[in-house]
Protein backbone atom coordinates (compact mmCIF):
# COMPACT_ATOMS: atom_id res chain seq x y z
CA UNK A 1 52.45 78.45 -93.25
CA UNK A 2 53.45 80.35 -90.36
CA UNK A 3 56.70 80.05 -90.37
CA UNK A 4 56.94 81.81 -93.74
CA UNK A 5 55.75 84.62 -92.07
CA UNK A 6 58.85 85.03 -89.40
CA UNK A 7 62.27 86.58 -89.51
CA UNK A 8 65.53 85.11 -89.57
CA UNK A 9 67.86 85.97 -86.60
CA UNK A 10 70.44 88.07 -88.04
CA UNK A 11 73.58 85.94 -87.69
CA UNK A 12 75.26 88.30 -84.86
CA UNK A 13 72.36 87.74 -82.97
CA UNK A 14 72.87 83.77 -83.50
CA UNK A 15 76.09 84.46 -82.51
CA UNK A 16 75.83 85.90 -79.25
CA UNK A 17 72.79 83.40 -78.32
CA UNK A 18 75.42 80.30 -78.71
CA UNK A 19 78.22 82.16 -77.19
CA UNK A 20 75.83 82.82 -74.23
CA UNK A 21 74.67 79.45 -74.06
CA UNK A 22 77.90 77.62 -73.65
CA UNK A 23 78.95 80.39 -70.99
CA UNK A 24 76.37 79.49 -68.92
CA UNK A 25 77.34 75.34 -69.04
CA UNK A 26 80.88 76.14 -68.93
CA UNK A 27 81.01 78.73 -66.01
CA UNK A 28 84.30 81.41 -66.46
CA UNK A 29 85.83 79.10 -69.66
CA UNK A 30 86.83 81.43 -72.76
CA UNK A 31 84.70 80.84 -75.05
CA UNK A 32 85.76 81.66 -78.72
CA UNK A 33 83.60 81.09 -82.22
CA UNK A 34 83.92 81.45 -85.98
CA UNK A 35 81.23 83.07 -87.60
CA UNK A 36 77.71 80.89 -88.01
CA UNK A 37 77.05 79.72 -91.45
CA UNK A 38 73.08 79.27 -92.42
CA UNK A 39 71.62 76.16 -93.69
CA UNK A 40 68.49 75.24 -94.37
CA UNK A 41 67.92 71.45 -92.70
CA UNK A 42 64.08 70.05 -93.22
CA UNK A 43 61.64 72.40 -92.55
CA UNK A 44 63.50 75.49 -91.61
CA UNK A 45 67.03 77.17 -91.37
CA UNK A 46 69.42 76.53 -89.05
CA UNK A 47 72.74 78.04 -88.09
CA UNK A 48 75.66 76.21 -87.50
CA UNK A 49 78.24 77.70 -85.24
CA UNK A 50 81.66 76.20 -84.39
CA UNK A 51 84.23 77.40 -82.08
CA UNK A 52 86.44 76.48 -79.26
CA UNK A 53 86.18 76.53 -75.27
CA UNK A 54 89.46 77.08 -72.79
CA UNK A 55 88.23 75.36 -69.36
CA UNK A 56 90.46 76.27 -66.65
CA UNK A 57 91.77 73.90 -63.95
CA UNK A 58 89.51 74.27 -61.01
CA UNK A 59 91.80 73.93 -57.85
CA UNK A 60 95.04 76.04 -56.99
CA UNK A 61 97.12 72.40 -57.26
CA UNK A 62 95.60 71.69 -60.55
CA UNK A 63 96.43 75.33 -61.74
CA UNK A 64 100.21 74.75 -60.89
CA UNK A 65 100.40 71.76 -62.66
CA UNK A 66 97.92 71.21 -65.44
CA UNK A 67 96.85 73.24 -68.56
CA UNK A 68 94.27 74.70 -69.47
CA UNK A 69 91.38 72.14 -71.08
CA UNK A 70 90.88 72.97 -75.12
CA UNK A 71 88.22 71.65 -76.64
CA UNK A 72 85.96 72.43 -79.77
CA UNK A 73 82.13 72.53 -80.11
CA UNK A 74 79.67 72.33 -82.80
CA UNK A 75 76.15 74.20 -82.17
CA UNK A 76 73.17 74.51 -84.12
CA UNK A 77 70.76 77.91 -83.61
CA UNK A 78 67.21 77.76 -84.64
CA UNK A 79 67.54 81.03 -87.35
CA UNK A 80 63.55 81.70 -86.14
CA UNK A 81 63.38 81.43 -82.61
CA UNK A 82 66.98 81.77 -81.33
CA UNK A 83 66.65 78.17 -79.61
CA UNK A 84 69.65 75.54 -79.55
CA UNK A 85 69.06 72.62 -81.36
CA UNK A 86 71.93 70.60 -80.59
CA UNK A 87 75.46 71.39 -79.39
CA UNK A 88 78.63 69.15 -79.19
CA UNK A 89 81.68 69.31 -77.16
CA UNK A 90 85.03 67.71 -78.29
């Protein structure tokens, strides 16, 4: 099977690939996450990455009088191809 054959990401890399990814949905949130855990679901392995995301108020009224947004999210990393799977916000 080919997929024997292939390399799992190392889990930095996995790392930085979600981290990346939800930068680029949630444009200049901070963007913090734990370190990815590896699981193997069906077929092949997965990592599962969880963290949090700080979403700042977007006008200069809203920044006077609201808080920052917190929420958490839950991503899966294809450990092969670097590809997300799924991610969740909360």
């Amino acid at each position: 099977m080919r997929l024997m054959n292939k390399q799992i990401l190392p889990p930095d890399e996995a790392h930085w690939i979600g981290l990346k990814f939800i930068q680029g949905k949630y444009f200049r949130a901070q963007v913090t996450a734990g370190e990815p855990r590896l699981v193997t679901e069906g077929a092949f392995p997965v990592y599962h990455l969880e963290g949090s995301i700080k979403i700042p108020p977007r006008g200069m009224v809203s920044k006077l009088f609201s808080p920052a947004a917190v929420y958490t999210f839950n991503m899966q990393v294809h450990a092969l191809d670097g590809s997300i799977l799924s991610y969740e916000l909360r």
